[in-house]
Protein backbone atom coordinates (compact mmCIF):
# COMPACT_ATOMS: atom_id res chain seq x y z
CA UNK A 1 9.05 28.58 45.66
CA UNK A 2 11.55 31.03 43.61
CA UNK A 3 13.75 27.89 43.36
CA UNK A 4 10.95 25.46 41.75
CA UNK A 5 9.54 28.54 39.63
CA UNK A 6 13.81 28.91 38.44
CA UNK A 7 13.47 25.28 37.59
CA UNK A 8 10.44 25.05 35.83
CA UNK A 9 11.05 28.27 33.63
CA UNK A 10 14.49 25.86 33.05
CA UNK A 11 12.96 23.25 31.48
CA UNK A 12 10.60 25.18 29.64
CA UNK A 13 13.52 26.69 27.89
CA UNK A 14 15.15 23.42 27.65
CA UNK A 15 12.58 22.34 25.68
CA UNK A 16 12.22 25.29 23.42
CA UNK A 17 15.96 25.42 22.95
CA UNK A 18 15.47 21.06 21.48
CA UNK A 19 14.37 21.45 18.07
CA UNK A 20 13.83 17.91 17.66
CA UNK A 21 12.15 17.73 20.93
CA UNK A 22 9.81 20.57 19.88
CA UNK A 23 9.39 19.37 16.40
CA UNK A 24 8.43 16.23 18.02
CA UNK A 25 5.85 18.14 20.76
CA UNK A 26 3.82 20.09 18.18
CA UNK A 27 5.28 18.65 14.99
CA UNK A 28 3.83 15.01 15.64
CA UNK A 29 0.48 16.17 16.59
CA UNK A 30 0.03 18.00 13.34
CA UNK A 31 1.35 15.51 11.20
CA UNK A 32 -1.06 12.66 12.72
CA UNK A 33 -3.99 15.02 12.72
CA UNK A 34 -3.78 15.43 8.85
CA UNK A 35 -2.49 12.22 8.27
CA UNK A 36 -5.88 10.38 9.63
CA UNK A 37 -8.02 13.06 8.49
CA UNK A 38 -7.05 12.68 4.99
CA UNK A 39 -6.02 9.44 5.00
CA UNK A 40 -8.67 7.64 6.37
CA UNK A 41 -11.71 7.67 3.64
CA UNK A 42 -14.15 5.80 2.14
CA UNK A 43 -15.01 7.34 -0.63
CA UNK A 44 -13.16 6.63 -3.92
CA UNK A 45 -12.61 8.54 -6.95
CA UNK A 46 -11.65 7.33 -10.40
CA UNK A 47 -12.17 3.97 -10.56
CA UNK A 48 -10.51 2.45 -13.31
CA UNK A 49 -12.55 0.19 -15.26
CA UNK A 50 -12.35 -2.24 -18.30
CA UNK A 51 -16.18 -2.80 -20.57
CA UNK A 52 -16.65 -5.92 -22.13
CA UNK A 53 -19.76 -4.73 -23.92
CA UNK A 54 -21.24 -8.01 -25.79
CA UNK A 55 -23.88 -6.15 -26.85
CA UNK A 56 -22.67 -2.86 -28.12
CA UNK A 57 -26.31 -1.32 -28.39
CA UNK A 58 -28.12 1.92 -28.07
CA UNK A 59 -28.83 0.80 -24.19
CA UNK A 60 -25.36 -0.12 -22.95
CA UNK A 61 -23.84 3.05 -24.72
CA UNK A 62 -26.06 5.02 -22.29
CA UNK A 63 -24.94 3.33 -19.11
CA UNK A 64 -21.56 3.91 -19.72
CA UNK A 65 -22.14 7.48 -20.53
CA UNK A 66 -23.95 7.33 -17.06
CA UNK A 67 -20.59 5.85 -15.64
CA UNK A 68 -18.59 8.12 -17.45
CA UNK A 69 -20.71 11.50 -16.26
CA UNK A 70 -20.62 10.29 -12.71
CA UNK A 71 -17.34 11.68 -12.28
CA UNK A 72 -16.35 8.46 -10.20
CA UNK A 73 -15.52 5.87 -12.59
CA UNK A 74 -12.99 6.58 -15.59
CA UNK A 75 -12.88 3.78 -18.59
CA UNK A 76 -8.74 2.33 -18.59
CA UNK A 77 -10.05 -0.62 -21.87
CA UNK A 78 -11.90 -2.33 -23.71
CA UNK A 79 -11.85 -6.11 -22.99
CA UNK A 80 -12.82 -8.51 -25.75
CA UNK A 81 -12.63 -11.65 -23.77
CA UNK A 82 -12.57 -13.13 -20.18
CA UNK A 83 -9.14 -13.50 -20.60
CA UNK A 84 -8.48 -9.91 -20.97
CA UNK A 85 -9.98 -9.33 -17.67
CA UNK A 86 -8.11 -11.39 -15.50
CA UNK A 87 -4.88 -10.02 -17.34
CA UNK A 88 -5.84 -6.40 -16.75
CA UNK A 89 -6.80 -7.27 -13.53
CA UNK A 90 -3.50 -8.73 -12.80
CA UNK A 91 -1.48 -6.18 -14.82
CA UNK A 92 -3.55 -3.19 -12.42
CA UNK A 93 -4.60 -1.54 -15.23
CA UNK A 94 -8.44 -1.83 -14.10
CA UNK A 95 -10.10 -1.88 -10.66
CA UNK A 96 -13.46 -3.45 -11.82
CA UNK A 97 -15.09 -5.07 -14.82
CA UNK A 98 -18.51 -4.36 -16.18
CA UNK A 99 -19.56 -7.03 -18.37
CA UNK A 100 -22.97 -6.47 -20.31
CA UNK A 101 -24.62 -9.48 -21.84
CA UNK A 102 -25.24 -10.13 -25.55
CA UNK A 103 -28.86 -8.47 -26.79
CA UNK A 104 -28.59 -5.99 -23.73
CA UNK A 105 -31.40 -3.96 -25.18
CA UNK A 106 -33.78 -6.49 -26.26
CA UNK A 107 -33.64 -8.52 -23.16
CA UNK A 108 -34.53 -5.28 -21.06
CA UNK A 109 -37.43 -4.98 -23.57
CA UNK A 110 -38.59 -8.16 -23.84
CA UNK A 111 -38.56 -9.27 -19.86
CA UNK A 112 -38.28 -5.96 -18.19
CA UNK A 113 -34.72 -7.11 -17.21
CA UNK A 114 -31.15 -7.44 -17.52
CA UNK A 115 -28.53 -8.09 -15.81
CA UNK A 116 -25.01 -6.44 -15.93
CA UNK A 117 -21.70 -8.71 -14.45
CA UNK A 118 -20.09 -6.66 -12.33
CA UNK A 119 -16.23 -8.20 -10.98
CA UNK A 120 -14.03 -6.37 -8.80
CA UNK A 121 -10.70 -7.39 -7.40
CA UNK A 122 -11.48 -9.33 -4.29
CA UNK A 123 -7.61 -8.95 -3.10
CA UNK A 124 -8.89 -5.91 -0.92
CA UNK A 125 -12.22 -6.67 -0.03
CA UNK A 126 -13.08 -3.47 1.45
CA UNK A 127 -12.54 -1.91 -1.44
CA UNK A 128 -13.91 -4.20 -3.83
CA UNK A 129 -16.88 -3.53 -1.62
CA UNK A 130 -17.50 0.23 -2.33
CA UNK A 131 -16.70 -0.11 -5.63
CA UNK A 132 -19.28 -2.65 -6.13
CA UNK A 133 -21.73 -0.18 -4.12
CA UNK A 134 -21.04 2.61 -6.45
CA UNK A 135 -21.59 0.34 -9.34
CA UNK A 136 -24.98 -0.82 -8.22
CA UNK A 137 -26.32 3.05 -7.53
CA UNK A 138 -25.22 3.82 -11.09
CA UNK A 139 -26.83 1.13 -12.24
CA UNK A 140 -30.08 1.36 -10.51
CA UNK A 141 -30.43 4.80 -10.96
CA UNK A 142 -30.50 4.22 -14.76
CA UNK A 143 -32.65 1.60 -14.46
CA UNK A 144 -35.19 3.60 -12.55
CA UNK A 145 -34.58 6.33 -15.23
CA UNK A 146 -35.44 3.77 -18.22
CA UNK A 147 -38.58 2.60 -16.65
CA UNK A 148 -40.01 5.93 -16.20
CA UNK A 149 -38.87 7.02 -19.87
CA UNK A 150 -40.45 4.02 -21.38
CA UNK A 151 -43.29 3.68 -18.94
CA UNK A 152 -42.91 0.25 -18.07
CA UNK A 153 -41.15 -1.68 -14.82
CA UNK A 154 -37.58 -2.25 -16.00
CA UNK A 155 -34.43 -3.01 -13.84
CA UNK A 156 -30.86 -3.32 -14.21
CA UNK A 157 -29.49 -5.66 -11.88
CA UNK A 158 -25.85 -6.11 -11.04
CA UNK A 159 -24.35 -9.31 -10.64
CA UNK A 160 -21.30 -8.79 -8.34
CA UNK A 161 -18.00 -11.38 -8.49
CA UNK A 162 -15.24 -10.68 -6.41
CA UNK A 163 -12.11 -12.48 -8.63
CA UNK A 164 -8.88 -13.68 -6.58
CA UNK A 165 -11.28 -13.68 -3.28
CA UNK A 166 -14.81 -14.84 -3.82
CA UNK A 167 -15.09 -15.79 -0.34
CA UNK A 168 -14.06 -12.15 0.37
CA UNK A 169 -11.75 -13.37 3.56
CA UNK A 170 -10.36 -10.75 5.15
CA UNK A 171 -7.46 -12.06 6.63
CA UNK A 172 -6.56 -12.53 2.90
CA UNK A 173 -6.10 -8.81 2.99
CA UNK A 174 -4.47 -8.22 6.27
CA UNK A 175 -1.96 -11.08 6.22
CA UNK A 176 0.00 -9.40 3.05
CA UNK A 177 -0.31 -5.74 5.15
CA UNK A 178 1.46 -7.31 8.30
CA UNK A 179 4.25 -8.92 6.43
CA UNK A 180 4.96 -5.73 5.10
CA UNK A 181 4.56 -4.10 8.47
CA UNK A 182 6.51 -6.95 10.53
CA UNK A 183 9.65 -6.76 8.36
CA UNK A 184 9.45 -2.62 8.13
CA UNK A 185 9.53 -2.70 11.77
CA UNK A 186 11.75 -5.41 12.40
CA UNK A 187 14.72 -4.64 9.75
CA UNK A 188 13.88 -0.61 10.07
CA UNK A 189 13.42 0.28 13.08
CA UNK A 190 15.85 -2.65 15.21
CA UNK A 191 18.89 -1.50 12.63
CA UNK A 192 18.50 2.01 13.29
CA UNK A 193 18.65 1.46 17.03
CA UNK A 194 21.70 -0.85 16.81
CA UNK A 195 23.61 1.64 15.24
CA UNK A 196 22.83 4.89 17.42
CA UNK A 197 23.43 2.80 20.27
CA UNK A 198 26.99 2.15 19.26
CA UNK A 199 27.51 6.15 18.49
CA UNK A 200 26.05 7.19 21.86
CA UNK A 201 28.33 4.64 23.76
CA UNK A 202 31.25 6.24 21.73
CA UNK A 203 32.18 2.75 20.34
CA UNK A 204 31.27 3.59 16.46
CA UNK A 205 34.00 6.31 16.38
CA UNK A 206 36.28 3.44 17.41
CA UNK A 207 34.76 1.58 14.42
CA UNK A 208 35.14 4.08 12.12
CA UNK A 209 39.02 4.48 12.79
CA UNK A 210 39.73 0.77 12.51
CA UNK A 211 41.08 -1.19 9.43
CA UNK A 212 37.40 -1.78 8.95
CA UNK A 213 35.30 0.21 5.77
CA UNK A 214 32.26 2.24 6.20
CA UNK A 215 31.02 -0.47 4.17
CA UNK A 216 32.16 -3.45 6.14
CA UNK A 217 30.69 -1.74 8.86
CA UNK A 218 26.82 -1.52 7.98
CA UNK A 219 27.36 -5.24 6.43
CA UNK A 220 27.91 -5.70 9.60
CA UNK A 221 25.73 -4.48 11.10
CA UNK A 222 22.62 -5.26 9.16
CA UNK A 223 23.18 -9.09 8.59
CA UNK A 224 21.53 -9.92 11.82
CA UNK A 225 18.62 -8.25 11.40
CA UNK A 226 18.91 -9.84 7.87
CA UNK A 227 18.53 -13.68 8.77
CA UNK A 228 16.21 -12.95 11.43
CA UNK A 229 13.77 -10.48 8.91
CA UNK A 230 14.21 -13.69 6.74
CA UNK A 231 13.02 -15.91 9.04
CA UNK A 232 9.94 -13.88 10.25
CA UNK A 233 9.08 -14.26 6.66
CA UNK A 234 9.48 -17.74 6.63
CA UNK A 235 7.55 -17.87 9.74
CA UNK A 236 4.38 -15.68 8.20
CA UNK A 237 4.26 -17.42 5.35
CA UNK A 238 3.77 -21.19 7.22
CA UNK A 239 0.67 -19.46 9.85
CA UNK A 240 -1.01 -17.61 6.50
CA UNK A 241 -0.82 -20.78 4.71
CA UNK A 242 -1.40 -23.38 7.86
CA UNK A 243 -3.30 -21.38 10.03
CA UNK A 244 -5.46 -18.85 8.28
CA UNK A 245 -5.87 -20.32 5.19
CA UNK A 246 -4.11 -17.60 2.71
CA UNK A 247 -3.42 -19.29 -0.76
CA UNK A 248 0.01 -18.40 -2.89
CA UNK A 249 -1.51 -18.86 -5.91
CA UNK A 250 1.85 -17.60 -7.38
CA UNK A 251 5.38 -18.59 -7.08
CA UNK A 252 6.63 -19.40 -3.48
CA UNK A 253 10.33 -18.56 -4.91
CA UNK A 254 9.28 -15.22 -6.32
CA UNK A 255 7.88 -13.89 -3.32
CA UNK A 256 10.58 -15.00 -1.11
CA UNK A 257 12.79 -13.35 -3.35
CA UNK A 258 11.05 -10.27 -3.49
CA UNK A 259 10.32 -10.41 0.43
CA UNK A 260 13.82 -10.72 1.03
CA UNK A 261 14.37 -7.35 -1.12
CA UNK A 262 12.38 -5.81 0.56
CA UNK A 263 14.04 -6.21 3.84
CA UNK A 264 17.39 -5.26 1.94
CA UNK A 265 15.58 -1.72 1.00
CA UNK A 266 13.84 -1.65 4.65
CA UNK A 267 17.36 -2.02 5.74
CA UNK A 268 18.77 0.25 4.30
CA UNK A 269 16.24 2.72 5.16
CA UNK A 270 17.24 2.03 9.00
CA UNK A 271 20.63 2.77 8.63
CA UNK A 272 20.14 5.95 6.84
CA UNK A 273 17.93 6.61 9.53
CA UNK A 274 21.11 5.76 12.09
CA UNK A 275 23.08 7.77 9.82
CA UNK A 276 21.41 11.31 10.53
CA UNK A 277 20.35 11.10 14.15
CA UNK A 278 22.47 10.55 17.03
CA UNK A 279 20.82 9.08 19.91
CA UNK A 280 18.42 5.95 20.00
CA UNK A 281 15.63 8.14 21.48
CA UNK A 282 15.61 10.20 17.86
CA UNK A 283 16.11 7.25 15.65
CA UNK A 284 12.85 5.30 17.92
CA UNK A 285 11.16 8.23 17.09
CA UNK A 286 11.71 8.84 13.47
CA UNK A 287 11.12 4.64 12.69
CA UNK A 288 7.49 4.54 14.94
CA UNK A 289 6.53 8.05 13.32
CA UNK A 290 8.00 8.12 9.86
CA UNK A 291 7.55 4.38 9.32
CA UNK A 292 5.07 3.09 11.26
CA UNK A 293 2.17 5.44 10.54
CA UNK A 294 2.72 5.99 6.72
CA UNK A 295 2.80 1.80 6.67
CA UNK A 296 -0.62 1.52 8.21
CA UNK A 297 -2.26 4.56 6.36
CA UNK A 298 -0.10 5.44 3.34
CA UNK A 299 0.48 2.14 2.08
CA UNK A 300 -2.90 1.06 1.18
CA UNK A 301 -2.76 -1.80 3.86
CA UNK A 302 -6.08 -0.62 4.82
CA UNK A 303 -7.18 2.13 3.61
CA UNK A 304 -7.29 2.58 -0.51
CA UNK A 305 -4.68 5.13 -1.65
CA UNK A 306 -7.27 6.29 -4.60
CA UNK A 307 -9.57 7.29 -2.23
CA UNK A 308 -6.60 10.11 -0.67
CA UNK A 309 -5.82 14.00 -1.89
CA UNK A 310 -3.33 14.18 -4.59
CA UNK A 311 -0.56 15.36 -1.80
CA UNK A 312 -0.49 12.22 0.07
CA UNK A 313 -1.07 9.87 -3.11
CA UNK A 314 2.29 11.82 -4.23
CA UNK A 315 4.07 11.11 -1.08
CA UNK A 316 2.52 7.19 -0.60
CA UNK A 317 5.17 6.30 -3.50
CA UNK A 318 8.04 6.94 -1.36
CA UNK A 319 6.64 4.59 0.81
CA UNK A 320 8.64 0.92 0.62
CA UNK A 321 5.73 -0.63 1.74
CA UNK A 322 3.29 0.35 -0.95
CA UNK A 323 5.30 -1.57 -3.59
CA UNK A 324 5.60 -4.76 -1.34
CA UNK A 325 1.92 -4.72 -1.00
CA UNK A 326 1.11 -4.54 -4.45
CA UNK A 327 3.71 -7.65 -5.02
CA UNK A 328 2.92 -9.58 -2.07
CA UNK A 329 -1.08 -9.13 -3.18
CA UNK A 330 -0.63 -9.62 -7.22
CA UNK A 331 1.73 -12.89 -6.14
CA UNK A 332 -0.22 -14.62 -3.62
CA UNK A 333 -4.04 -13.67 -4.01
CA UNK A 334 -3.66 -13.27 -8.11
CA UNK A 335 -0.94 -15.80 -9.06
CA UNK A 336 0.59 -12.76 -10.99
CA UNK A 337 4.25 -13.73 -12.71
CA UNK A 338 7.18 -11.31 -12.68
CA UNK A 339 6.37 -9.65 -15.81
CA UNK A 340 3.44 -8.08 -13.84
CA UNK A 341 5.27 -6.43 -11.09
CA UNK A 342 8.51 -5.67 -12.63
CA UNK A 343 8.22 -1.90 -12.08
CA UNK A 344 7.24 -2.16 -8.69
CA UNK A 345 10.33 -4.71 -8.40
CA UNK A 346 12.50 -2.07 -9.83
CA UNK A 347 11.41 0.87 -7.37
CA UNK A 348 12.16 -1.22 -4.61
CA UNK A 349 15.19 -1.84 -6.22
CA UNK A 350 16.42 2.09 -7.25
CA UNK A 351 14.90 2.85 -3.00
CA UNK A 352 17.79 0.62 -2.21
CA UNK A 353 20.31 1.93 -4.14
CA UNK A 354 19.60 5.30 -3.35
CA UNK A 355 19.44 4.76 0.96
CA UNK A 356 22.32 2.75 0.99
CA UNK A 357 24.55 5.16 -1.21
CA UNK A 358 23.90 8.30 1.09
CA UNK A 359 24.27 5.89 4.19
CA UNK A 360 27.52 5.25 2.89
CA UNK A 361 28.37 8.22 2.13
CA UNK A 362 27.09 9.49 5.57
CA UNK A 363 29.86 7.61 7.39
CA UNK A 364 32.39 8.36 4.86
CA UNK A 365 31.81 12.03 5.88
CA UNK A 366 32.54 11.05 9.95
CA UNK A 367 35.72 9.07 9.03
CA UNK A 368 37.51 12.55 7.53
């Protein structure tokens, strides 16, 4: 019994003594706990929208002073034509469009009713769905207001279009979120494991003292996981279109192009990953935790990053994913050109730059 209790005060203290072990132990816990408590919402604060007021009377200057005082909704523009509102849809300067019809005020007179277009971006249905809910309880309270006030039965009524996804198909917002997960996964985590497996078997010192550069080395390394990213894209891309339907509205080349930078920057991130642990156990770890979890919640995949604290909508843009969402999404579901996700483009880009200069100069460090 002495000999058992010996052991098991061991391994207590073995455990204790693991930093990373105990990080990961009560660390991982904590991290999840806040992560879905904060993470997962539905409610949704400032919601960017763009008025096309036709009428510009007393009326429709009091709804949007009832928008504006709800504290929800925040005005982005003015849009003077339809064509403004598909461009600021596709540009992401607006989350919904509010579209009041000419003589507003006299209609609502005259036939104790008018209506109000409401369109939302149907490229994430779920939230194009609150936002169209908060819209209508705006909208009805005022209309209950103005029927009191004026003693007579009046009623706003929304009329709700969802643009890019009328049908509201929600596969049309999952598909993009996989593709992003798949190839994070994939490229990320498989990469990181490759490479910690060849520094616990001892080969990579053996590497790293050959005529071969550090740079050599993660080329390497990576262009496996590189064609076969590439063709998992290829692969997604045929069952979306084929099998559930998804449209590509946009260009095919452009979002090959930008899928296959984003496994270059997912890449990258799994070798600096390899870079700074040394066993495949750690490197598992930190690619399911730090990748996994912050793709599914942090990304906007599911759940709407407006709708999160400021601390987590700060850390979300670290997140690779994020950026390849918004492309894949403005590409295939809005038809959206290169001029509209240029910056994203160009973050994914800089991410890149930045993981695979410290990777390299992670290895030059072991070779001295």
């Amino acid at each position: 019994m002495r000999s058992f209790r010996g052991f098991l005060l061991k391994e207590f203290y073995h455990i204790f003594r693991d930093r990373r072990t105990a990080a990961i132990l009560f660390g991982m816990p904590l991290v999840q706990l806040l992560l879905f408590g904060f993470a997962i919402r539905n409610e949704i604060s400032d919601i960017k929208i763009g008025l096309y007021d036709r009428s510009h009377d007393v009326v429709t200057k009091e709804i949007i002073d009832k928008f504006v005082s709800s504290g929800t909704f925040v005005i982005t523009r003015e849009l003077h034509t339809s064509e403004d509102i598909e461009e600021a849809f596709k540009s992401g300067s607006i989350t919904e469009a509010i579209v009041f019809e000419p003589g507003f005020a006299d209609r609502l007179q005259r036939d104790g009713k008018a209506t109000v277009q409401v369109i939302t971006d149907g490229s994430n249905p779920n939230l194009s769905k609150i936002v169209a809910g908060y819209t209508a309880s705006v909208l009805q309270d005022y209309g209950s207001a103005y029927g009191n006030r004026t003693g007579t039965r009046s009623g706003v009524v929304p009329v709700p279009l969802m643009m890019f996804n009328p049908e509201l198909k929600s596969v049309n917002l999952f598909v993009p979120g996989l593709m992003a997960l798949i190839l994070m996964l994939v490229s990320a985590l498989m990469t990181s494991i490759s490479i910690t497996k060849e520094k616990e078997s001892g080969t990579m010192e053996v590497l790293l003292v050959s005529s071969l550069r550090p740079v050599e080395i993660i080329v390497g390394k990576v262009v496996p996981y590189f064609l076969l990213s590439f063709i998992n894209v290829l692969t997604v891309l045929v069952l979306a279109s084929f099998v559930f339907g998804v449209p590509c509205k946009g260009s095919l080349i452009l979002l090959i192009l930008e899928s296959l930078l984003f496994i270059v920057t997912a890449l990258s991130l799994g070798i600096f990953i390899s870079s700074i642990t040394g066993s495949q156990q750690v490197a598992m770890m930190i690619s399911l935790a730090g990748l996994l979890l912050p793709t599914i919640l942090l990304s906007g995949f599911i759940f709407p990053v407006s709708s999160m604290p400021l601390p987590l909508r700060v850390i979300s843009n670290v997140i690779p994913a994020k950026w390849y969402l918004i492309i894949v999404r403005s590409i295939m579901l809005k038809g959206a050109g290169f001029s509209y996700i240029w910056k994203e483009t160009l973050v994914l880009v800089m991410m890149t730059i930045i993981l695979i200069t410290a990777s390299v100069k992670k290895f030059k460090v072991r070779l001295q």
